[in-house]
PDB file of N, CA and C in Angstrom:
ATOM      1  N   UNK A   1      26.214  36.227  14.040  1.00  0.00           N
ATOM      2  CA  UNK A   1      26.240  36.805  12.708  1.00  0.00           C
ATOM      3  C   UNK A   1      25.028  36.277  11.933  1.00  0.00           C
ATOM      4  N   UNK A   2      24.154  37.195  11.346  1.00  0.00           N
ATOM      5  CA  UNK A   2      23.540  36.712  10.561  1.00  0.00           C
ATOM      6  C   UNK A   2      23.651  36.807   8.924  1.00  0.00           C
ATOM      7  N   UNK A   3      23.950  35.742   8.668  1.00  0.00           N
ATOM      8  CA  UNK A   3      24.833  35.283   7.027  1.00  0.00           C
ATOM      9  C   UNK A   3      23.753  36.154   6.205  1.00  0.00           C
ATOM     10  N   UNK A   4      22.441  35.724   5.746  1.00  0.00           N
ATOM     11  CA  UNK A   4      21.477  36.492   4.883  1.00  0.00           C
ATOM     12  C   UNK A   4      21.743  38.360   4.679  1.00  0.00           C
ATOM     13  N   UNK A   5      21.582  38.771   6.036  1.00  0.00           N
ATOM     14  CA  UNK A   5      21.923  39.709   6.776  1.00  0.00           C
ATOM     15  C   UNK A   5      23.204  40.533   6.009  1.00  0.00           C
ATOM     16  N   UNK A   6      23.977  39.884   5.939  1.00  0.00           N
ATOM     17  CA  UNK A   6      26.112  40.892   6.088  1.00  0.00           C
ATOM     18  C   UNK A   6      25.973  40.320   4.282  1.00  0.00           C
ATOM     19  N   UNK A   7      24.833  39.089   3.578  1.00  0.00           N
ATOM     20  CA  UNK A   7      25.492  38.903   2.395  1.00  0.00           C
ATOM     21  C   UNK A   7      24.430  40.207   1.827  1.00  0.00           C
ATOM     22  N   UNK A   8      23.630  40.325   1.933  1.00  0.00           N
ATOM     23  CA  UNK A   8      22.941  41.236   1.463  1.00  0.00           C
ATOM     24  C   UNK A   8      23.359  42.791   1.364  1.00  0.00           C
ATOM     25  N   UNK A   9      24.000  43.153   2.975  1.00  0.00           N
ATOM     26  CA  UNK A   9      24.441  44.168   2.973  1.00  0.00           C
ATOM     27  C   UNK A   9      25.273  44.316   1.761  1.00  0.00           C
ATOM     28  N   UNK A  10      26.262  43.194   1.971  1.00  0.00           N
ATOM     29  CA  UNK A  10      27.873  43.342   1.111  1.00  0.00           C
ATOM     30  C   UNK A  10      27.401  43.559  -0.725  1.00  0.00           C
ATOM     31  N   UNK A  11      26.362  42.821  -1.168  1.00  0.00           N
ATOM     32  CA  UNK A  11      25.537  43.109  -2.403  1.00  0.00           C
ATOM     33  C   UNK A  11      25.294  44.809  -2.386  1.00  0.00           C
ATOM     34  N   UNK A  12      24.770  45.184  -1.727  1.00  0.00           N
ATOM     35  CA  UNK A  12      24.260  46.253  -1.827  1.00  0.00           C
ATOM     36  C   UNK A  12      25.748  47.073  -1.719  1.00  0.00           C
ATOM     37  N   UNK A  13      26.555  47.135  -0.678  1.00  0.00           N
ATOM     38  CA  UNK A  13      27.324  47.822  -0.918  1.00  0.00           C
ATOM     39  C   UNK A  13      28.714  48.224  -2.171  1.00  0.00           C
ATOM     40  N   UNK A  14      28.548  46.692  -2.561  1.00  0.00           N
ATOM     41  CA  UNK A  14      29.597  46.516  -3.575  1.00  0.00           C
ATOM     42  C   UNK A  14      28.945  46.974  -4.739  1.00  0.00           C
ATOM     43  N   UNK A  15      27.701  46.863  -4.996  1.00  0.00           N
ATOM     44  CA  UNK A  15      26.460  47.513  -6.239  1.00  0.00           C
ATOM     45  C   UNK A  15      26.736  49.013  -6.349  1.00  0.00           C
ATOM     46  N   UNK A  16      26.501  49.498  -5.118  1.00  0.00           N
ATOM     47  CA  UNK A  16      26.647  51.107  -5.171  1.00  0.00           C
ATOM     48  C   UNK A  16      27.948  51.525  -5.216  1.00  0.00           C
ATOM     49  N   UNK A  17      29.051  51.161  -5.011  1.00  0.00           N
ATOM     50  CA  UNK A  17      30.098  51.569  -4.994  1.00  0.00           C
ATOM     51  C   UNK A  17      31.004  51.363  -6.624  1.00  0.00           C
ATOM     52  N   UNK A  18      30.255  50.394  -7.377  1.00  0.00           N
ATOM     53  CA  UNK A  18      30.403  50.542  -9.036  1.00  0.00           C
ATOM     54  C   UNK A  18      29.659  51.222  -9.601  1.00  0.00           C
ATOM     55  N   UNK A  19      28.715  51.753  -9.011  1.00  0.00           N
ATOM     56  CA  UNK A  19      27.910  52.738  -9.797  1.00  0.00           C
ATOM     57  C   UNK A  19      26.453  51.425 -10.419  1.00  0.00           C
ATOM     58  N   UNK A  20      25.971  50.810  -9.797  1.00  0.00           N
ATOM     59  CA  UNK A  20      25.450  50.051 -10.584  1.00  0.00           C
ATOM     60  C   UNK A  20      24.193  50.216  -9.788  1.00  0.00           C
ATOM     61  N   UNK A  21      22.708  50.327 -10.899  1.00  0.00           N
ATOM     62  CA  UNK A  21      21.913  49.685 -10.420  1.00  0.00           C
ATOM     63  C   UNK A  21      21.213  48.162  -9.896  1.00  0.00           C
ATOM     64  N   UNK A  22      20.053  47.854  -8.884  1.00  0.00           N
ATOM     65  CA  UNK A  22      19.496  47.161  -9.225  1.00  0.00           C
ATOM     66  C   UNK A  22      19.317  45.980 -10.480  1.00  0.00           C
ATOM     67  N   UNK A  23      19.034  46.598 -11.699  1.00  0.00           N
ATOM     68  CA  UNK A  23      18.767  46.023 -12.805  1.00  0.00           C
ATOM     69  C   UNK A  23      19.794  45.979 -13.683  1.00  0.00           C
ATOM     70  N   UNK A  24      20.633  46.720 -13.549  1.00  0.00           N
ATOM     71  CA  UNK A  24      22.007  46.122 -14.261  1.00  0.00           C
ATOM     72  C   UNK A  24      22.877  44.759 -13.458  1.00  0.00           C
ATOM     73  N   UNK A  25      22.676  45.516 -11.939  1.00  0.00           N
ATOM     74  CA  UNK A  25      23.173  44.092 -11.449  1.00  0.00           C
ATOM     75  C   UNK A  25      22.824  42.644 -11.604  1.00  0.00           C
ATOM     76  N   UNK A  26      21.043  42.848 -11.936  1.00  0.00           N
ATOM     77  CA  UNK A  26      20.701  41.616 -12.024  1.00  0.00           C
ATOM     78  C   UNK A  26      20.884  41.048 -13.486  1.00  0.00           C
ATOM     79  N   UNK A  27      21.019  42.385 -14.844  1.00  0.00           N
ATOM     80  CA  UNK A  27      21.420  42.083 -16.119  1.00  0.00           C
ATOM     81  C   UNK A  27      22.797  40.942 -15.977  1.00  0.00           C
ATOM     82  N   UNK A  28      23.922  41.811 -15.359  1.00  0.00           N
ATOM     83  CA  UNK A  28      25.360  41.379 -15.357  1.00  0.00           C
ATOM     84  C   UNK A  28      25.311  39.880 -15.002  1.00  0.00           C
ATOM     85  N   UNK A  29      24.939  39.891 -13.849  1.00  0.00           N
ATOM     86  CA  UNK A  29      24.141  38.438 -13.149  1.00  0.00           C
ATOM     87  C   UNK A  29      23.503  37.622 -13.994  1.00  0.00           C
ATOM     88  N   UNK A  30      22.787  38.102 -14.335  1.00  0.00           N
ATOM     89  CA  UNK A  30      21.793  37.112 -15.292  1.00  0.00           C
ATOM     90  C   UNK A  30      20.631  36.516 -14.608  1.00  0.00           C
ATOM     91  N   UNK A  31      20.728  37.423 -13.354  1.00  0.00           N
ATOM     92  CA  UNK A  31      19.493  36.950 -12.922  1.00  0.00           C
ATOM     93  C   UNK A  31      18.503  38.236 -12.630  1.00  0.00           C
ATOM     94  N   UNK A  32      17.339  38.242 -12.191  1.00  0.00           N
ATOM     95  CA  UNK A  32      15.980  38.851 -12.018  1.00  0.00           C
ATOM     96  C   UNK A  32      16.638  40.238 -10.861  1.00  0.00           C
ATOM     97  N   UNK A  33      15.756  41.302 -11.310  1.00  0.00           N
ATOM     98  CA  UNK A  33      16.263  42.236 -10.695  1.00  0.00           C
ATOM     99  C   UNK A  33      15.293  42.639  -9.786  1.00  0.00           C
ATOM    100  N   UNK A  34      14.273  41.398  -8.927  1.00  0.00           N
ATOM    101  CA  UNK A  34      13.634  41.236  -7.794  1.00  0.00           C
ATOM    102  C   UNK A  34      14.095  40.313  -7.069  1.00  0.00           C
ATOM    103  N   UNK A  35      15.194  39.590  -7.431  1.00  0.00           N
ATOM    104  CA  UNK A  35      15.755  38.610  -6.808  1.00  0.00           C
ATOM    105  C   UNK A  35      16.845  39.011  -6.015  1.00  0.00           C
ATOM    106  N   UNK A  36      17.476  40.147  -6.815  1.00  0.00           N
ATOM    107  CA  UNK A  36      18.657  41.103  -6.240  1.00  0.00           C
ATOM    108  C   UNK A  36      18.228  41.845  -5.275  1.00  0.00           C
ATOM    109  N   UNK A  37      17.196  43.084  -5.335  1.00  0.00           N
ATOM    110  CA  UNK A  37      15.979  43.595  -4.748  1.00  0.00           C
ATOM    111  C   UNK A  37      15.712  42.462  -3.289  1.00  0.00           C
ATOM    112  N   UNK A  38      15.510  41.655  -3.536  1.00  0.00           N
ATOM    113  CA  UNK A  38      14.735  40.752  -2.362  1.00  0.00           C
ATOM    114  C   UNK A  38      16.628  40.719  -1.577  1.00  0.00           C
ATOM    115  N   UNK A  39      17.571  40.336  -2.203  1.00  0.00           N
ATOM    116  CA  UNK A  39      18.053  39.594  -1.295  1.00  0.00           C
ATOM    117  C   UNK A  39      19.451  41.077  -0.344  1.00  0.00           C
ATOM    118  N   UNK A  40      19.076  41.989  -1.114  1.00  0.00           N
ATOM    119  CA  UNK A  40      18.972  43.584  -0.510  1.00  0.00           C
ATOM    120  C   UNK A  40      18.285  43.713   0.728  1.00  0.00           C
ATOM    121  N   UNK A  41      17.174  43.391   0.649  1.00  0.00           N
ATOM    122  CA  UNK A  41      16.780  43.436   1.877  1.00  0.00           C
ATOM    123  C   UNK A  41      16.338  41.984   2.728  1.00  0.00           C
ATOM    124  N   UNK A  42      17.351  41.589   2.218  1.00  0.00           N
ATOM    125  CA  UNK A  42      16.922  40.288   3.673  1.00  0.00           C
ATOM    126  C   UNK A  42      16.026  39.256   3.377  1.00  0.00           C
ATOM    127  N   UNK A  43      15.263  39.145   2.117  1.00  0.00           N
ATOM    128  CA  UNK A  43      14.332  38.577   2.400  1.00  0.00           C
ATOM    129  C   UNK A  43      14.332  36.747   1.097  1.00  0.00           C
ATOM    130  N   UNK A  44      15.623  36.647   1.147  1.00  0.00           N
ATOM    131  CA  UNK A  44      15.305  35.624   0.135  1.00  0.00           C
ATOM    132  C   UNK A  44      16.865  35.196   0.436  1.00  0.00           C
ATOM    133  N   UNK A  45      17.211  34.009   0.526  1.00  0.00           N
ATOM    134  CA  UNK A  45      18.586  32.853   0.633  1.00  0.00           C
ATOM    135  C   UNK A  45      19.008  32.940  -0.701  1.00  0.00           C
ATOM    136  N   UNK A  46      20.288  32.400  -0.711  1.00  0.00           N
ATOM    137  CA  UNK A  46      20.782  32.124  -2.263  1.00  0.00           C
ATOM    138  C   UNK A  46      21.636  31.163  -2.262  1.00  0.00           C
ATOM    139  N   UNK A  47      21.918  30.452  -3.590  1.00  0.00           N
ATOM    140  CA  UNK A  47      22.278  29.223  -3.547  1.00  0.00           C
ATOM    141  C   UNK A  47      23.477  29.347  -4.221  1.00  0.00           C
ATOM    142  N   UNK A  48      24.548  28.847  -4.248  1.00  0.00           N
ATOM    143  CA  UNK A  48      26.097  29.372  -3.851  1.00  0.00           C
ATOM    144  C   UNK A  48      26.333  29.326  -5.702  1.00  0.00           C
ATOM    145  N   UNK A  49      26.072  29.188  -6.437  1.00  0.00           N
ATOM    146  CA  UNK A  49      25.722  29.357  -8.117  1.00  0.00           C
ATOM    147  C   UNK A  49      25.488  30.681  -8.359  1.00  0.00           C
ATOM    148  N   UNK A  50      24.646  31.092  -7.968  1.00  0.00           N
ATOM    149  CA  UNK A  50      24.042  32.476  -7.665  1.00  0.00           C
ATOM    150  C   UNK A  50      25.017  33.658  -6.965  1.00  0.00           C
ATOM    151  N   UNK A  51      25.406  32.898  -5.756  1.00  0.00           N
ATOM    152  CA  UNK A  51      26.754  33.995  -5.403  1.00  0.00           C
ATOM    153  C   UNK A  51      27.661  34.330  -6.035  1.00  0.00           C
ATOM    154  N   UNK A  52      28.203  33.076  -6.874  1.00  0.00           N
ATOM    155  CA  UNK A  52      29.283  33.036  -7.867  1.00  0.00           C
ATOM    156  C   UNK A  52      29.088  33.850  -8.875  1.00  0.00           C
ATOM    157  N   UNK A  53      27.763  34.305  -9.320  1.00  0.00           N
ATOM    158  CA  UNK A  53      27.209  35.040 -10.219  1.00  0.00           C
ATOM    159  C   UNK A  53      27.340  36.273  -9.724  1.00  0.00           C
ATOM    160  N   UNK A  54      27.177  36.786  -9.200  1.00  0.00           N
ATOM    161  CA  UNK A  54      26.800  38.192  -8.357  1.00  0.00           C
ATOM    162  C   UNK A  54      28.346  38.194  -8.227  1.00  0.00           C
ATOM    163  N   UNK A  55      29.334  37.490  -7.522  1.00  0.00           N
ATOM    164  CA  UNK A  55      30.553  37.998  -7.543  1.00  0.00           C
ATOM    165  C   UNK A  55      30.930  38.277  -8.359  1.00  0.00           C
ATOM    166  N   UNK A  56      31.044  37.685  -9.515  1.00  0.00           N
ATOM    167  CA  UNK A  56      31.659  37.817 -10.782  1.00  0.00           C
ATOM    168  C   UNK A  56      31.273  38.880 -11.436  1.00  0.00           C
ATOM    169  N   UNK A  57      29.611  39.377 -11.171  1.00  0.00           N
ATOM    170  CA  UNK A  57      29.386  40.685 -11.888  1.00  0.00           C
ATOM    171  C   UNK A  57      30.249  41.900 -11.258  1.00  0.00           C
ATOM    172  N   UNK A  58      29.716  42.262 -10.261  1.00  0.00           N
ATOM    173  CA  UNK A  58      30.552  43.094  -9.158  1.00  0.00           C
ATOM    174  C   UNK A  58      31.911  42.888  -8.809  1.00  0.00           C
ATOM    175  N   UNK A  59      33.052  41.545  -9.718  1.00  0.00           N
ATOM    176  CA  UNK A  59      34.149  42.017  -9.748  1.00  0.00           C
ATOM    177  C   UNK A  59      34.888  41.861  -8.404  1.00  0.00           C
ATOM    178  N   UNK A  60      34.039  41.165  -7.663  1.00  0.00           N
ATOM    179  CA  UNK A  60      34.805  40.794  -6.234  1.00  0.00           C
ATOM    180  C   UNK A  60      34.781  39.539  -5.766  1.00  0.00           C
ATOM    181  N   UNK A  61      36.181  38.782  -5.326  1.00  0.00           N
ATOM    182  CA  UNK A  61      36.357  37.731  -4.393  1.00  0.00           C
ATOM    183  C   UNK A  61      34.727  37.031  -3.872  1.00  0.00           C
ATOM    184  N   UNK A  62      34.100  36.109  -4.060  1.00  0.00           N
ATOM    185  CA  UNK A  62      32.862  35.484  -3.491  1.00  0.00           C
ATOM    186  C   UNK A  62      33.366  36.060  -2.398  1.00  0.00           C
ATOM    187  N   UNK A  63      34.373  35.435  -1.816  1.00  0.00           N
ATOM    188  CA  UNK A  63      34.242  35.447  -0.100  1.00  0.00           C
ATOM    189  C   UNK A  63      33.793  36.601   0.959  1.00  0.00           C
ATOM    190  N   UNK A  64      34.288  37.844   0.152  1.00  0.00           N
ATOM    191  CA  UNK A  64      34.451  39.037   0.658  1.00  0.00           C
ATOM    192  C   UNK A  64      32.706  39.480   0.762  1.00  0.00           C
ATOM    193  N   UNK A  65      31.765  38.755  -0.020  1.00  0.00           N
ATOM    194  CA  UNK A  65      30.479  39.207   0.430  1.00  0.00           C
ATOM    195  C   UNK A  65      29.779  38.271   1.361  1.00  0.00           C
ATOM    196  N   UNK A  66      30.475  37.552   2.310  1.00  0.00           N
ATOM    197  CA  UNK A  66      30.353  36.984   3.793  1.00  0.00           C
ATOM    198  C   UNK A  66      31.101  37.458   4.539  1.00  0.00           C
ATOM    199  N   UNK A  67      31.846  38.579   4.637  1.00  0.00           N
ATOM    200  CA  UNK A  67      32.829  39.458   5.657  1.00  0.00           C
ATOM    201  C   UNK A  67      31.530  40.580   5.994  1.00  0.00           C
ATOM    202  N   UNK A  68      31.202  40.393   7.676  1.00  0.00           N
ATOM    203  CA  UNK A  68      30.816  41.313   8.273  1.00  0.00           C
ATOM    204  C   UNK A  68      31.603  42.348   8.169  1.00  0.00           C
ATOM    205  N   UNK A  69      31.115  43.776   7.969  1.00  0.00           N
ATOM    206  CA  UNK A  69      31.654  44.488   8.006  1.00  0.00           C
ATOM    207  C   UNK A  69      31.298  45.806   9.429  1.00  0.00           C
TER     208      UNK A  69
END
């Protein structure tokens, strides 16, 4: 399994499925909406503060965006 990989997917999929962009996600978040962008596609780690953030925007369980799907 690659973790970067299934968390990124699960971002992206849980984003589109609220109707949310990019840049709202990273508004809700509070973080940069190249940081969201980057970690969409694979290309940037995140530090478990940050997940907690992103879960909480998107309204889902942390855990569930480390479930391969």
């Amino acid at each position: 399994m690659d973790i970067i990989r299934v968390f990124g997917s699960n971002v992206r999929y849980y984003r589109e499925q609220k109707g949310l962009s990019q840049e709202k996600l990273a508004e809700m978040s509070g973080l940069h909406r190249t940081y969201i962008s980057d970690l969409e596609r694979f290309q940037r780690s995140i530090s478990l503060s940050n997940v907690q953030k992103i879960a909480d925007a998107l309204e889902v369980e942390t855990h569930v965006l480390f479930i391969e799907k």
